[in-house]
PDB file of N, CA and C in Angstrom:
ATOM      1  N   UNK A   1       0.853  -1.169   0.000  1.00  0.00           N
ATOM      2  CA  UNK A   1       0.000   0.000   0.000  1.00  0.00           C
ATOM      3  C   UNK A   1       0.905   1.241   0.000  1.00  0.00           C
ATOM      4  N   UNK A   2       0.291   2.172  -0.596  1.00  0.00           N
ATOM      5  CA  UNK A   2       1.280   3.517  -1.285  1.00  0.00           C
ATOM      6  C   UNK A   2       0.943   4.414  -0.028  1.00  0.00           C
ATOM      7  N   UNK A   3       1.944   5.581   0.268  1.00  0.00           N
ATOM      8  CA  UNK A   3       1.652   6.209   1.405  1.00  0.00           C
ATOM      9  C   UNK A   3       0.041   7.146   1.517  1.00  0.00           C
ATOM     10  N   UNK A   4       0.209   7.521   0.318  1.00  0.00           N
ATOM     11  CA  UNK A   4      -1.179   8.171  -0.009  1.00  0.00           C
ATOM     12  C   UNK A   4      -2.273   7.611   0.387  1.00  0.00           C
ATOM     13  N   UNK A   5      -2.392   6.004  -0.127  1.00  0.00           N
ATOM     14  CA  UNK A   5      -3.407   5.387   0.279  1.00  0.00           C
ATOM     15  C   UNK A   5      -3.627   4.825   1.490  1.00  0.00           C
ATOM     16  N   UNK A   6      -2.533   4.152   2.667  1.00  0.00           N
ATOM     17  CA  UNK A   6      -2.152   4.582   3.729  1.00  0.00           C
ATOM     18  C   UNK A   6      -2.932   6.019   4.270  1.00  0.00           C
ATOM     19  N   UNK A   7      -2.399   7.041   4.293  1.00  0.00           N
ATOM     20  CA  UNK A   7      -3.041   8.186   4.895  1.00  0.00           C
ATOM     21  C   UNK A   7      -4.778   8.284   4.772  1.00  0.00           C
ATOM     22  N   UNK A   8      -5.262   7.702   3.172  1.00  0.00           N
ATOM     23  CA  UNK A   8      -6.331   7.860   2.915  1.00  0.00           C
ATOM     24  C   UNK A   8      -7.362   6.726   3.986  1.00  0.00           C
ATOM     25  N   UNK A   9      -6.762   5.537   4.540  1.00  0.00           N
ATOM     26  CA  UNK A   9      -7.284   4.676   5.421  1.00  0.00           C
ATOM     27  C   UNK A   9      -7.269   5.416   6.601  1.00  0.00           C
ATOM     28  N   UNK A  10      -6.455   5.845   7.085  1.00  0.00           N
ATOM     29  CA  UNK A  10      -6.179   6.256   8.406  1.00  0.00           C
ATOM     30  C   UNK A  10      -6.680   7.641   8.072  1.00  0.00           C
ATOM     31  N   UNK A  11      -7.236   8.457   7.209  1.00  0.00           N
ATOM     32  CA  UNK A  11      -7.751  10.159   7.585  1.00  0.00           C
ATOM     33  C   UNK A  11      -9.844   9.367   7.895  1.00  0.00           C
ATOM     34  N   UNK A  12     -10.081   8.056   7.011  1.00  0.00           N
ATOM     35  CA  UNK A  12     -11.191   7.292   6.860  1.00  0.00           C
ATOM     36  C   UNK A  12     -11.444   7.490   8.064  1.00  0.00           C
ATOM     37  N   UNK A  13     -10.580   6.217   9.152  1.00  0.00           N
ATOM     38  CA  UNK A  13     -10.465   6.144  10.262  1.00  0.00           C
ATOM     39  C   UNK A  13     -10.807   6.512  11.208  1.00  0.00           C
ATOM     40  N   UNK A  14      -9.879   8.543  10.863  1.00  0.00           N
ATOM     41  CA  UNK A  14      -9.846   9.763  11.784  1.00  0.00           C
ATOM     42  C   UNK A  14     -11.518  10.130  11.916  1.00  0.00           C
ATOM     43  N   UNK A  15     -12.007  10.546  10.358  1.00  0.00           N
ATOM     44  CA  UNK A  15     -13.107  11.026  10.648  1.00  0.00           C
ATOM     45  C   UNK A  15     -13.997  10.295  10.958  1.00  0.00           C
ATOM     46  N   UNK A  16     -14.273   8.564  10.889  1.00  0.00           N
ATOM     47  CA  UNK A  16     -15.624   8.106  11.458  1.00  0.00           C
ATOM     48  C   UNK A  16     -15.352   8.609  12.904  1.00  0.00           C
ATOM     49  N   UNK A  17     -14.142   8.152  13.738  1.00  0.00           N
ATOM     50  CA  UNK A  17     -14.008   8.497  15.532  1.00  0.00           C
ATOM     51  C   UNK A  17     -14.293   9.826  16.003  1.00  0.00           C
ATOM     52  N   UNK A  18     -13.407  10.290  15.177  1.00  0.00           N
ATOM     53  CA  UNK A  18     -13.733  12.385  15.421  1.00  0.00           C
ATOM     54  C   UNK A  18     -15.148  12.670  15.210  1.00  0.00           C
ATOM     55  N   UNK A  19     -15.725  12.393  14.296  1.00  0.00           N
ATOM     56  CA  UNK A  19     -17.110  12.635  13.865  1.00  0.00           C
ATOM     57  C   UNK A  19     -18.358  11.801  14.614  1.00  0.00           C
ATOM     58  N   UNK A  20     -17.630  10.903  15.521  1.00  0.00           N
ATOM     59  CA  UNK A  20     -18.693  10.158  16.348  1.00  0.00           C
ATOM     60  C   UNK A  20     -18.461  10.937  17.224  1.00  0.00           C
ATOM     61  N   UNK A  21     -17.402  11.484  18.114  1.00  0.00           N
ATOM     62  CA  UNK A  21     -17.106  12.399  19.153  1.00  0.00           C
ATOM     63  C   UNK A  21     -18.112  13.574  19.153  1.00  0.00           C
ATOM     64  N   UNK A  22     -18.586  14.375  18.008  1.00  0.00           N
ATOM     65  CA  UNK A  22     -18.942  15.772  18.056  1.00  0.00           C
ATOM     66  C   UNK A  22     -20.082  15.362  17.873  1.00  0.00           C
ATOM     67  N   UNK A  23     -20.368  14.377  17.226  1.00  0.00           N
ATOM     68  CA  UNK A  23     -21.934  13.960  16.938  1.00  0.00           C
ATOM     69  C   UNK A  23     -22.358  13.875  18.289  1.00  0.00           C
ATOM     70  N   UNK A  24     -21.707  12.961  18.950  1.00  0.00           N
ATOM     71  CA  UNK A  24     -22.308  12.762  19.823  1.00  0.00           C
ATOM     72  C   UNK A  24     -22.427  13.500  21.121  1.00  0.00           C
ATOM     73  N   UNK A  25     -21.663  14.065  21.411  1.00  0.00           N
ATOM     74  CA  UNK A  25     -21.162  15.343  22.485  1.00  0.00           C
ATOM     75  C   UNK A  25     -21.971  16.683  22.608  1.00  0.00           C
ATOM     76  N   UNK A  26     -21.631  17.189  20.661  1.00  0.00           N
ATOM     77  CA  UNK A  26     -22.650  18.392  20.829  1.00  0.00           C
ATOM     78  C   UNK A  26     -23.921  18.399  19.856  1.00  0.00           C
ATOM     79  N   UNK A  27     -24.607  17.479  19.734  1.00  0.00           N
ATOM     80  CA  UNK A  27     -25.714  17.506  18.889  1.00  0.00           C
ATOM     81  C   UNK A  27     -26.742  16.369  19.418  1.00  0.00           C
ATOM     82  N   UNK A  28     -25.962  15.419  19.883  1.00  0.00           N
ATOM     83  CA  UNK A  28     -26.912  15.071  21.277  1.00  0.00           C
ATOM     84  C   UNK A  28     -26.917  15.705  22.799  1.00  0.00           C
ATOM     85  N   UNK A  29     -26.193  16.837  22.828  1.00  0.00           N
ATOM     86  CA  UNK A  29     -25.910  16.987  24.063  1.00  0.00           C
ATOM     87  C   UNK A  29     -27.082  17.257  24.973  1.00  0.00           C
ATOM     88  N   UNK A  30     -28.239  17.810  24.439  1.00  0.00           N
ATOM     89  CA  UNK A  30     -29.678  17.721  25.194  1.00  0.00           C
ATOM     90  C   UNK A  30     -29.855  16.403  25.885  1.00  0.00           C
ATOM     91  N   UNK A  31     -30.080  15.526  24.341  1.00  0.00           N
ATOM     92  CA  UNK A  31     -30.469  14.087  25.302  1.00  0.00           C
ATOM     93  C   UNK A  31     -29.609  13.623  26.242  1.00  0.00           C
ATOM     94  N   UNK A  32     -28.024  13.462  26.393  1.00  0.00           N
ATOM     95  CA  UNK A  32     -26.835  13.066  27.012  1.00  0.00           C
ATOM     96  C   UNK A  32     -27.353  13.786  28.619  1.00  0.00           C
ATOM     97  N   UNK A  33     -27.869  15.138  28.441  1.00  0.00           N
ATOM     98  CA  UNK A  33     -27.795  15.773  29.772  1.00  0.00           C
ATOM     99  C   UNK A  33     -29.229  15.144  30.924  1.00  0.00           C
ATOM    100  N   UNK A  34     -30.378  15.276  29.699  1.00  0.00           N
ATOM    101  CA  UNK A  34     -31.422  14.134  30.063  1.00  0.00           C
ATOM    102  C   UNK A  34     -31.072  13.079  31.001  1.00  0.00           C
ATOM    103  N   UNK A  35     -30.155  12.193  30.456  1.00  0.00           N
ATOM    104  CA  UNK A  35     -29.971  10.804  30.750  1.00  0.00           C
ATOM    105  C   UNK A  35     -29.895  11.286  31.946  1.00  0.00           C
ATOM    106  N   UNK A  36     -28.469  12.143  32.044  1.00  0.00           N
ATOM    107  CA  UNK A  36     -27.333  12.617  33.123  1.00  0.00           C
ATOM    108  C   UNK A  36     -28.478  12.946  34.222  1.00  0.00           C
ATOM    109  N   UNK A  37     -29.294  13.388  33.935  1.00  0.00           N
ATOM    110  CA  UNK A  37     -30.068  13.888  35.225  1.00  0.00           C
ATOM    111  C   UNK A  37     -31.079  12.607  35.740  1.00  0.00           C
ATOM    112  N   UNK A  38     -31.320  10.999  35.245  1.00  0.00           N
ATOM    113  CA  UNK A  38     -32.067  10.037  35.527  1.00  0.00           C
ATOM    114  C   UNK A  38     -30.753   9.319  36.131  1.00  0.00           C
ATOM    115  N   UNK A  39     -29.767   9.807  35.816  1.00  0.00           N
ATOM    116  CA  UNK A  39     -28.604   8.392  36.363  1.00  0.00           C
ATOM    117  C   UNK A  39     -28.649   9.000  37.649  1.00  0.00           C
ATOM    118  N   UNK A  40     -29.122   8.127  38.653  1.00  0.00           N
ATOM    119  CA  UNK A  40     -29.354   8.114  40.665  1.00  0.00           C
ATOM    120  C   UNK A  40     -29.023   6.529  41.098  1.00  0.00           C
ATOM    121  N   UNK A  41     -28.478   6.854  42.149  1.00  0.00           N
ATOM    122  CA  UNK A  41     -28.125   5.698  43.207  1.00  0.00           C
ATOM    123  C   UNK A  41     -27.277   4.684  42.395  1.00  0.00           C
ATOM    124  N   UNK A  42     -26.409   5.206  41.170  1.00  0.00           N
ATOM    125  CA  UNK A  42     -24.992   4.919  40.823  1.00  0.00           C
ATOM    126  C   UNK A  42     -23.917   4.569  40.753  1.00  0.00           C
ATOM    127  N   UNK A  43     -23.034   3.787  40.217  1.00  0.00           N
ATOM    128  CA  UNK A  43     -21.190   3.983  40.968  1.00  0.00           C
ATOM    129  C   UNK A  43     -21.220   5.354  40.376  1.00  0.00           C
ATOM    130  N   UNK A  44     -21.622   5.791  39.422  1.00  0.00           N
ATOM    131  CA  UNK A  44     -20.665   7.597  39.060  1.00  0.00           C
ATOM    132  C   UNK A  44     -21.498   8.368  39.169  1.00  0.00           C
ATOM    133  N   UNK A  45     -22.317   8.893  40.116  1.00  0.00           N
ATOM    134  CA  UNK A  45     -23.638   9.456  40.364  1.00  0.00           C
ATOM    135  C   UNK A  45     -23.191  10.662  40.531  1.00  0.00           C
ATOM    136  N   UNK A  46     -21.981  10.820  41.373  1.00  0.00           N
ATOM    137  CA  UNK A  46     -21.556  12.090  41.971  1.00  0.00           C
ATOM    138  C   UNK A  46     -20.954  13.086  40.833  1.00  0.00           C
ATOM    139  N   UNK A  47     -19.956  11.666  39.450  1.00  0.00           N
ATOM    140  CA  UNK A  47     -19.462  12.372  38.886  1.00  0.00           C
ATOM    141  C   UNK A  47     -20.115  13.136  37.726  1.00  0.00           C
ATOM    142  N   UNK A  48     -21.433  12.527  37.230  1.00  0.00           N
ATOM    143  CA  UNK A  48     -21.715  12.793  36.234  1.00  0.00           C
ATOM    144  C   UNK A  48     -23.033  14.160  36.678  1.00  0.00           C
ATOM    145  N   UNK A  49     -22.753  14.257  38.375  1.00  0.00           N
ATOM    146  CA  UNK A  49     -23.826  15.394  38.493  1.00  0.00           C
ATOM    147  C   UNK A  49     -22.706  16.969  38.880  1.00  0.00           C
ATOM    148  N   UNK A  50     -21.651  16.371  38.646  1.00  0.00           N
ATOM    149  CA  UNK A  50     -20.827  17.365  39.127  1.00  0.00           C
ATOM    150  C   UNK A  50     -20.558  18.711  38.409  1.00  0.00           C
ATOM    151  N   UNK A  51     -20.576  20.138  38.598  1.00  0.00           N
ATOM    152  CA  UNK A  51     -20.251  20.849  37.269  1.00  0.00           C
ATOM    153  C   UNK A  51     -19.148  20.681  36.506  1.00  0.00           C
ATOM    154  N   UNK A  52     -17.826  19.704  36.427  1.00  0.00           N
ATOM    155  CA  UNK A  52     -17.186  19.506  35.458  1.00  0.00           C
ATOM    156  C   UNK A  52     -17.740  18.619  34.471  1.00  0.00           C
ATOM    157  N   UNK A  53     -18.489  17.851  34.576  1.00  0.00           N
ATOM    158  CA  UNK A  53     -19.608  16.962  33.036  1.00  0.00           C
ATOM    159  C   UNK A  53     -19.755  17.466  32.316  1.00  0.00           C
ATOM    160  N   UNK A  54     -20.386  18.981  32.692  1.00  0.00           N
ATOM    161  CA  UNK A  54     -21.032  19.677  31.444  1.00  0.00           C
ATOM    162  C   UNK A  54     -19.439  20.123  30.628  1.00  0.00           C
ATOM    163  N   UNK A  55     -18.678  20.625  31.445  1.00  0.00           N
ATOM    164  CA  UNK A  55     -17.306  21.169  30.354  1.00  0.00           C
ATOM    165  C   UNK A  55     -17.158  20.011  30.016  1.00  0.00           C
ATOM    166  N   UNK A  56     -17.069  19.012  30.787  1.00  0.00           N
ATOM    167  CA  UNK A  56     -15.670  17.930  29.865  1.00  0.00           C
ATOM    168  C   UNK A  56     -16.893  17.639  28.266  1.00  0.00           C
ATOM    169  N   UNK A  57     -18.257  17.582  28.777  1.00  0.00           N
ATOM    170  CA  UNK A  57     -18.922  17.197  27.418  1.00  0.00           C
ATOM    171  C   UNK A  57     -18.465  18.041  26.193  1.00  0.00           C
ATOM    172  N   UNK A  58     -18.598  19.591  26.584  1.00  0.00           N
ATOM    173  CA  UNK A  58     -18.589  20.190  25.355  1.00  0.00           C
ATOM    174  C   UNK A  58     -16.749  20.063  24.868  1.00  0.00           C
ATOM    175  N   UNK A  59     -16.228  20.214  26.024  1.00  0.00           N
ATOM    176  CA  UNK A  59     -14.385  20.087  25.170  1.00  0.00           C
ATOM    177  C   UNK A  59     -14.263  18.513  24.927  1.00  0.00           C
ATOM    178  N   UNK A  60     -15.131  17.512  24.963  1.00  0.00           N
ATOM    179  CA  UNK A  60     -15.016  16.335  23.918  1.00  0.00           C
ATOM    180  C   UNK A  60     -15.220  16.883  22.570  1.00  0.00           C
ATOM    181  N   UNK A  61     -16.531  17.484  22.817  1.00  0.00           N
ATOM    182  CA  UNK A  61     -17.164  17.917  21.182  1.00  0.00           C
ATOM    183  C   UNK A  61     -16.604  18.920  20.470  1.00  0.00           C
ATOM    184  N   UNK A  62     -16.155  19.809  21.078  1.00  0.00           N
ATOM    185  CA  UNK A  62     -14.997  20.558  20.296  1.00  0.00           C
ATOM    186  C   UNK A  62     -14.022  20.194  19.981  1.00  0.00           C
ATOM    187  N   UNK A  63     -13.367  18.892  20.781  1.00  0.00           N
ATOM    188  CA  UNK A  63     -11.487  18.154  20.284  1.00  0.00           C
ATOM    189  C   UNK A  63     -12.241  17.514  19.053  1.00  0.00           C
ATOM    190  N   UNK A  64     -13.890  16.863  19.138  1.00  0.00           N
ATOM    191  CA  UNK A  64     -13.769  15.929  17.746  1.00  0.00           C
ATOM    192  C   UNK A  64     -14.542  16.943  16.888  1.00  0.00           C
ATOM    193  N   UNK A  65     -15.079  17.352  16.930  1.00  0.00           N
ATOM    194  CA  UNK A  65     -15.234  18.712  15.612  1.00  0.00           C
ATOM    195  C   UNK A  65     -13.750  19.373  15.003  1.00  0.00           C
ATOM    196  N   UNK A  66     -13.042  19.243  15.565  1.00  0.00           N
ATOM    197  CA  UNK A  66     -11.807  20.126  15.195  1.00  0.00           C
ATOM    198  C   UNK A  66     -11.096  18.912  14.869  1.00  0.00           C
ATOM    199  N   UNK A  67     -10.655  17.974  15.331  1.00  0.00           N
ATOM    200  CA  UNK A  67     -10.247  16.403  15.034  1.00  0.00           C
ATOM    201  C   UNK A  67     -11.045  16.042  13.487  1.00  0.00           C
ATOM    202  N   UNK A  68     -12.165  16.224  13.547  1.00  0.00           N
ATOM    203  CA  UNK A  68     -12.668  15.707  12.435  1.00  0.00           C
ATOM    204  C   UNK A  68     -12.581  16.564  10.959  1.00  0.00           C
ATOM    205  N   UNK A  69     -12.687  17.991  11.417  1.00  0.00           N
ATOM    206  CA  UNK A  69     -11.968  18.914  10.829  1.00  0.00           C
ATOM    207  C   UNK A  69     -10.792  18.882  10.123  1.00  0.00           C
ATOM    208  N   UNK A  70      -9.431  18.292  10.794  1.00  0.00           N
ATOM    209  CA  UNK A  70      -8.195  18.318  10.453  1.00  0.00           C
ATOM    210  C   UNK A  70      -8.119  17.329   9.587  1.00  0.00           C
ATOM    211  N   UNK A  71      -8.998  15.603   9.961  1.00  0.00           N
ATOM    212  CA  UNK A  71      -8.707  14.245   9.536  1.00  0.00           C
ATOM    213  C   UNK A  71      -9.869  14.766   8.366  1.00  0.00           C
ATOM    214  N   UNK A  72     -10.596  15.606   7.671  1.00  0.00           N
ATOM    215  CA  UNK A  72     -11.560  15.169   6.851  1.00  0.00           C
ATOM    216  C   UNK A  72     -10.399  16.209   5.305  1.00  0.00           C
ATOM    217  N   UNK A  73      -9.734  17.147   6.312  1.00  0.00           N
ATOM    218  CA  UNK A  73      -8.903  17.892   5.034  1.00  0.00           C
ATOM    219  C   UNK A  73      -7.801  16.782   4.633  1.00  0.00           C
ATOM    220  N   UNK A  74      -7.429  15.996   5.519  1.00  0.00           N
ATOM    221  CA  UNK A  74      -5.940  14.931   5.152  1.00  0.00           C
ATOM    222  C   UNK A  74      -6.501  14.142   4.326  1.00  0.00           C
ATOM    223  N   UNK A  75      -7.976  13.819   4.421  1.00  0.00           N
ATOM    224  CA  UNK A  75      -8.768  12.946   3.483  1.00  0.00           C
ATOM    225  C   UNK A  75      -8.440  13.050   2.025  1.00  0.00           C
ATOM    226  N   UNK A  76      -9.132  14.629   2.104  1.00  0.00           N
ATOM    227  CA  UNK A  76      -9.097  15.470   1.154  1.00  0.00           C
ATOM    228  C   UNK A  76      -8.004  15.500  -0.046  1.00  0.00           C
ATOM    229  N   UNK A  77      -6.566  16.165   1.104  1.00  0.00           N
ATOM    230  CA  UNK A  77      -5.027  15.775   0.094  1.00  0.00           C
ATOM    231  C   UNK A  77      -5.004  14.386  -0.216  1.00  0.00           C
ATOM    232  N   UNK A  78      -5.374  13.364   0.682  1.00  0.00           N
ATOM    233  CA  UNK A  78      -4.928  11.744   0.010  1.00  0.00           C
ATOM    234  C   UNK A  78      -5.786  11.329  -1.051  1.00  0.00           C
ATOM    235  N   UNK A  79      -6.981  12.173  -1.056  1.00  0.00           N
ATOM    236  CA  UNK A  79      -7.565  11.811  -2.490  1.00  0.00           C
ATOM    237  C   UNK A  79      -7.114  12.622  -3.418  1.00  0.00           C
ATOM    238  N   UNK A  80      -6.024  13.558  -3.393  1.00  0.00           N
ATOM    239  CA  UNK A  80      -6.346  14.090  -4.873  1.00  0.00           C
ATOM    240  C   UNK A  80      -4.579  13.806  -4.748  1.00  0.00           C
ATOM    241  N   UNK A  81      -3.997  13.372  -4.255  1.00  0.00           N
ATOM    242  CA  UNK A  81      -2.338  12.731  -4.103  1.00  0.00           C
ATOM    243  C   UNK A  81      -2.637  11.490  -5.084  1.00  0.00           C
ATOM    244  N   UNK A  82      -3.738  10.480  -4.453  1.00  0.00           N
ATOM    245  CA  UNK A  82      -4.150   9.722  -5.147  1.00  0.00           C
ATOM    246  C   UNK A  82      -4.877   9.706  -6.797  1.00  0.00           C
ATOM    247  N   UNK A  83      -5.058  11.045  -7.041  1.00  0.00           N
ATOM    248  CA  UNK A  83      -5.905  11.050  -8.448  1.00  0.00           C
ATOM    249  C   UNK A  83      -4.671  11.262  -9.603  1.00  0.00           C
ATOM    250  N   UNK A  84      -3.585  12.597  -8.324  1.00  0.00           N
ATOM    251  CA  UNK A  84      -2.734  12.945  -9.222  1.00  0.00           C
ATOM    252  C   UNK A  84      -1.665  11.709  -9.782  1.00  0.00           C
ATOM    253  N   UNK A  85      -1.387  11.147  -8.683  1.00  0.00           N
ATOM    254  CA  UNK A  85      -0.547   9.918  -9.260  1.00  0.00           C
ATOM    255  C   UNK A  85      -1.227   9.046 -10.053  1.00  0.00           C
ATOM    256  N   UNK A  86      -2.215   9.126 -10.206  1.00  0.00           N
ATOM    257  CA  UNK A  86      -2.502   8.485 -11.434  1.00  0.00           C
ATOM    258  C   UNK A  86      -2.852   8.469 -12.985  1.00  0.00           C
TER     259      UNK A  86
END
């Protein structure tokens, strides 16, 4: 496998994970907070009612919006690395 196409697996990769991150972080984040407020009498009861949840949720969804961001442009160059070499 050529490096191009290499990168083009692994930018694939980047964006399904990155793009499950933001999906899920900030565009479910209504329902996520929902849940967060039914989860009682718990092992992580304390943590997920604590005010750091709500940050750590949204700076997940911003590392994979911006993650998915970076891995969807590398996509981008390995497809046209790939068109040009050919």
């Amino acid at each position: 496998m050529s490096d191009p196409e290499r990168r083009l697996v692994t930018s694939i990769i980047a964006c399904i994970f990155f793009g499950y991150a933001a999906v899920n972080c900030l565009v479910f984040y209504r329902r996520t907070r929902q849940q967060a407020a039914s989860y009682k009498d718990r092992p992580l009861a304390g943590l997920i009612r604590s005010p750091q949840y709500h940050w750590t949720i949204w700076f997940t969804g911003v590392l994979g919006a911006i993650g998915f961001l970076i891995s969807s442009w590398q996509l981008t160059l390995s497809l046209l690395a790939i068109v040009r070499g050919r």
